[in-house]
C-alpha atoms as a PDB file:
ATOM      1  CA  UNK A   1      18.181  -2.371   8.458  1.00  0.00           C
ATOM      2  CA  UNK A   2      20.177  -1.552   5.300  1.00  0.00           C
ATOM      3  CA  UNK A   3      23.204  -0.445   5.109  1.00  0.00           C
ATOM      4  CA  UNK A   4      24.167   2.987   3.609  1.00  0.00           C
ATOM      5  CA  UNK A   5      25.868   3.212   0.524  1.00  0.00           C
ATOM      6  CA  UNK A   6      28.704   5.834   1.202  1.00  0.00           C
ATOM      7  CA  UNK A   7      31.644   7.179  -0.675  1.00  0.00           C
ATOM      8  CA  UNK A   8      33.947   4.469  -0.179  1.00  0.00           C
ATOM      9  CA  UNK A   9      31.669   2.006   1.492  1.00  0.00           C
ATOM     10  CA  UNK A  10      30.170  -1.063  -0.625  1.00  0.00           C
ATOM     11  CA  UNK A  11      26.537  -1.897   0.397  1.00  0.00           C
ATOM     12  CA  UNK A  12      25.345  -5.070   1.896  1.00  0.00           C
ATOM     13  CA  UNK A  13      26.392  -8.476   0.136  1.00  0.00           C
ATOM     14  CA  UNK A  14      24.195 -10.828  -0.965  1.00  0.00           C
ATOM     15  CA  UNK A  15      24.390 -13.261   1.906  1.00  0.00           C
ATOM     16  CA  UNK A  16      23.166 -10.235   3.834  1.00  0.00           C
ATOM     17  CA  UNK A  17      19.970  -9.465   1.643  1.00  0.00           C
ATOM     18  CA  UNK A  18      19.350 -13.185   1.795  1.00  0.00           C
ATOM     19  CA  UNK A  19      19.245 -12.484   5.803  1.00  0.00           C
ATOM     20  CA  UNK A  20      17.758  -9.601   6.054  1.00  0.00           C
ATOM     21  CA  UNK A  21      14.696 -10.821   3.297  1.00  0.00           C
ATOM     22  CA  UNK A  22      14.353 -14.471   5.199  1.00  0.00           C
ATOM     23  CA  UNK A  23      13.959 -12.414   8.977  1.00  0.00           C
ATOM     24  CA  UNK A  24      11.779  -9.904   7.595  1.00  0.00           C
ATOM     25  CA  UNK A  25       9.615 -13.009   5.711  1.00  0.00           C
ATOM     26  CA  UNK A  26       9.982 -14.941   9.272  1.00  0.00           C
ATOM     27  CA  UNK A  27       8.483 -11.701  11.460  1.00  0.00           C
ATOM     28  CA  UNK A  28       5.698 -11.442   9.042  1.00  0.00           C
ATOM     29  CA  UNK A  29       5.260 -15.178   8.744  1.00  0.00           C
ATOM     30  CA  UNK A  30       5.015 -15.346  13.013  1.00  0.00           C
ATOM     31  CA  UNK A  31       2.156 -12.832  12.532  1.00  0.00           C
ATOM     32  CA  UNK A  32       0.040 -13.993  10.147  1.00  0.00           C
ATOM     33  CA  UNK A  33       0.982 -17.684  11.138  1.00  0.00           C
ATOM     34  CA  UNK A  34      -0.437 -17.030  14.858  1.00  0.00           C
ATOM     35  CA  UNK A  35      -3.575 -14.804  13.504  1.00  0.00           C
ATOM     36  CA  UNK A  36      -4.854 -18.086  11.112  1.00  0.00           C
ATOM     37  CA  UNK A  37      -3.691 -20.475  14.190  1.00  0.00           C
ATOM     38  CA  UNK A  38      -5.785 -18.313  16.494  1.00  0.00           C
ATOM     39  CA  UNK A  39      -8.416 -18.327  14.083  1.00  0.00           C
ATOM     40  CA  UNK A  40      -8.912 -22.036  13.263  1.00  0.00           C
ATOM     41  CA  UNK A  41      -8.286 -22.876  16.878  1.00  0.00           C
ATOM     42  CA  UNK A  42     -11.515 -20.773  17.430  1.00  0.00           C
ATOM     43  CA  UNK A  43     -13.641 -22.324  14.858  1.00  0.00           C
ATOM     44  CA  UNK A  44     -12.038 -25.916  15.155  1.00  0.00           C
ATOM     45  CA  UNK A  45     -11.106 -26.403  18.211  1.00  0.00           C
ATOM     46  CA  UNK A  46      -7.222 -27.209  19.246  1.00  0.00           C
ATOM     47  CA  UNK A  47      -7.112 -31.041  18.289  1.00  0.00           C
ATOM     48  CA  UNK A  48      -5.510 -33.604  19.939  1.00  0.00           C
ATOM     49  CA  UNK A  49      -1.967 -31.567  20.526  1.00  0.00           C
ATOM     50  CA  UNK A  50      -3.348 -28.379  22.500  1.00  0.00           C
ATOM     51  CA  UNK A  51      -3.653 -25.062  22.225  1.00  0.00           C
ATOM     52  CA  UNK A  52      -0.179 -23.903  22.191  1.00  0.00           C
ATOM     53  CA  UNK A  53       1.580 -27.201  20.254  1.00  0.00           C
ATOM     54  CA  UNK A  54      -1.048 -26.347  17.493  1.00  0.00           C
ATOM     55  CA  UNK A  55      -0.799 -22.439  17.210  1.00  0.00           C
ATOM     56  CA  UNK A  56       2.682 -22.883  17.577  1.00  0.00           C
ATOM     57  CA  UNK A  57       2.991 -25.207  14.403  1.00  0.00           C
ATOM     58  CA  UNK A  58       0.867 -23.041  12.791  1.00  0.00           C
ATOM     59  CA  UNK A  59       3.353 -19.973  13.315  1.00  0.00           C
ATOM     60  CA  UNK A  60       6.403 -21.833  12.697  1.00  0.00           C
ATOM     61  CA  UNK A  61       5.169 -23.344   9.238  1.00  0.00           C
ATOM     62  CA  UNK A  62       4.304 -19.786   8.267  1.00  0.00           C
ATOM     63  CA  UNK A  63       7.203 -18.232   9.250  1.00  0.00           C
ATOM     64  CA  UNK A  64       9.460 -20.954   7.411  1.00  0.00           C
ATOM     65  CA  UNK A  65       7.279 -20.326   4.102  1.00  0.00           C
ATOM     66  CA  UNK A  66       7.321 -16.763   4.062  1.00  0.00           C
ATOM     67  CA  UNK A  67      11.133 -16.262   5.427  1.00  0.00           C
ATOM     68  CA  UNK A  68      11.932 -18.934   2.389  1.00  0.00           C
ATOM     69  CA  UNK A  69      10.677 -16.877  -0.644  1.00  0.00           C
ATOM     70  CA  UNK A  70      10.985 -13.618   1.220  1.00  0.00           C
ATOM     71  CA  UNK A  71      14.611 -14.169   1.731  1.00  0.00           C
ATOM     72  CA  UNK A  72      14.787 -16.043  -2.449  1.00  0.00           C
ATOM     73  CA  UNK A  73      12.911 -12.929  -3.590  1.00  0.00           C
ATOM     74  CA  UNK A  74      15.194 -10.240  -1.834  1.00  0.00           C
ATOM     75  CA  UNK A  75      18.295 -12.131  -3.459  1.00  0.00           C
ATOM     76  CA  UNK A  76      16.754 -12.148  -6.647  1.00  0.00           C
ATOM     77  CA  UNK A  77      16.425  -8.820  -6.912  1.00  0.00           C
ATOM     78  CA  UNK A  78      19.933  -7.630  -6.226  1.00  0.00           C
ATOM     79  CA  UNK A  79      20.680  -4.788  -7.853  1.00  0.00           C
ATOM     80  CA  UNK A  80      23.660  -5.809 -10.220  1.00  0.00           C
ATOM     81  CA  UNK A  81      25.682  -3.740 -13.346  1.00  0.00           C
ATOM     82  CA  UNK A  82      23.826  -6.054 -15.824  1.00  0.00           C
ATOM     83  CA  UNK A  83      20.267  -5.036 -14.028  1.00  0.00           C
ATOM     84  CA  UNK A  84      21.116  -1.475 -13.625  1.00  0.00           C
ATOM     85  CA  UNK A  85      22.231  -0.643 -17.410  1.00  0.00           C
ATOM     86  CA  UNK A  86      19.063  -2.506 -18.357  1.00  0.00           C
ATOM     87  CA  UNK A  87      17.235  -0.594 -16.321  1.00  0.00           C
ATOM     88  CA  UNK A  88      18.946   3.108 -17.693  1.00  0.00           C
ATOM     89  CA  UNK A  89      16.670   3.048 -20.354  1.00  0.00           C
ATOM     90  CA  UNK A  90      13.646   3.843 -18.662  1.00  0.00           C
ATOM     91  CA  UNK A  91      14.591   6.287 -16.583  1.00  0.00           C
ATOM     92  CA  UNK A  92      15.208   8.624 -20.233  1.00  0.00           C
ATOM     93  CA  UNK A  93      13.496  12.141 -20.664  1.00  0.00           C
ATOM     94  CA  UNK A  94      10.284  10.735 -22.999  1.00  0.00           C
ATOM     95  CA  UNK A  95      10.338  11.389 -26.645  1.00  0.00           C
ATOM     96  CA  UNK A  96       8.000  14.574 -27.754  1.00  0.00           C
ATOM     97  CA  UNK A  97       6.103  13.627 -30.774  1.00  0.00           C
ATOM     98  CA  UNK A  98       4.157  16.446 -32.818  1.00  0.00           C
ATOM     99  CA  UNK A  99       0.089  15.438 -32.046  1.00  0.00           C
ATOM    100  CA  UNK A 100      -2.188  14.502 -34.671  1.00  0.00           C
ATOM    101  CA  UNK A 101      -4.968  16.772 -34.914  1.00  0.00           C
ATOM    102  CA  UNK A 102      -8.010  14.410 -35.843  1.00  0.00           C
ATOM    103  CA  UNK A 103     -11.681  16.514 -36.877  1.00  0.00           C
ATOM    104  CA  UNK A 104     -14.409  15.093 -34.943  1.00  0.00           C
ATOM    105  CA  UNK A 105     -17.407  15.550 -36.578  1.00  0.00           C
ATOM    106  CA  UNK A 106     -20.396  15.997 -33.995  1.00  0.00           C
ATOM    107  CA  UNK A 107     -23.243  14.059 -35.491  1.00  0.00           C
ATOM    108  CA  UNK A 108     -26.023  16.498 -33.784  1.00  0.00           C
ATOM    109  CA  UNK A 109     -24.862  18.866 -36.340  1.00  0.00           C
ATOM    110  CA  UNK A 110     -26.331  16.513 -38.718  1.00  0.00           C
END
């Protein structure tokens, strides 16, 4: 869960984000790791390791991929001074320009 950002109080550090981004890639890696397990063990059968040695490798190998570039993604995108005065510029009111009036010419008139 994220910290707040009060007067005062610094947010979370990077090591933190990395964290937070690499257990919220792990949950979601478990999941989806133990629904294509389940899956293949269906169609395939369980091998020579078993039911549970297979769906297990299955979850863990997920859950290491997606905690990796879930938790390299979620440092990447740190919010830092350079990022943020980058970013300033496109959160400016839009610039009004005067609309050119083209004449369409129906060509039923015709």
């Amino acid at each position: 869960m994220p910290v707040p950002v009060g007067h005062g109080m610094s947010g979370p550090s990077t090591f933190d984000k990395l964290k937070m981004g690499a257990m919220m890639g792990g949950s979601v890696g478990l999941i989806i790791g133990f629904i294509f397990g389940a899956t293949n063990i269906i169609r395939f059968g369980p091998g020579p390791n078993g039911m549970l040695r297979t769906l297990g490798q299955y979850m863990v190998g997920s859950a290491a991929t997606f905690g990796f570039f879930m938790g390299i993604g979620t440092t990447i995108r740190t919010d830092s001074p350079i990022a943020k005065e980058a970013m300033a510029g496109y959160h400016r009111r839009p610039m009004m320009m005067p609309r050119q009036y083209i004449r369409r010419v129906n060509p039923e008139s015709n």
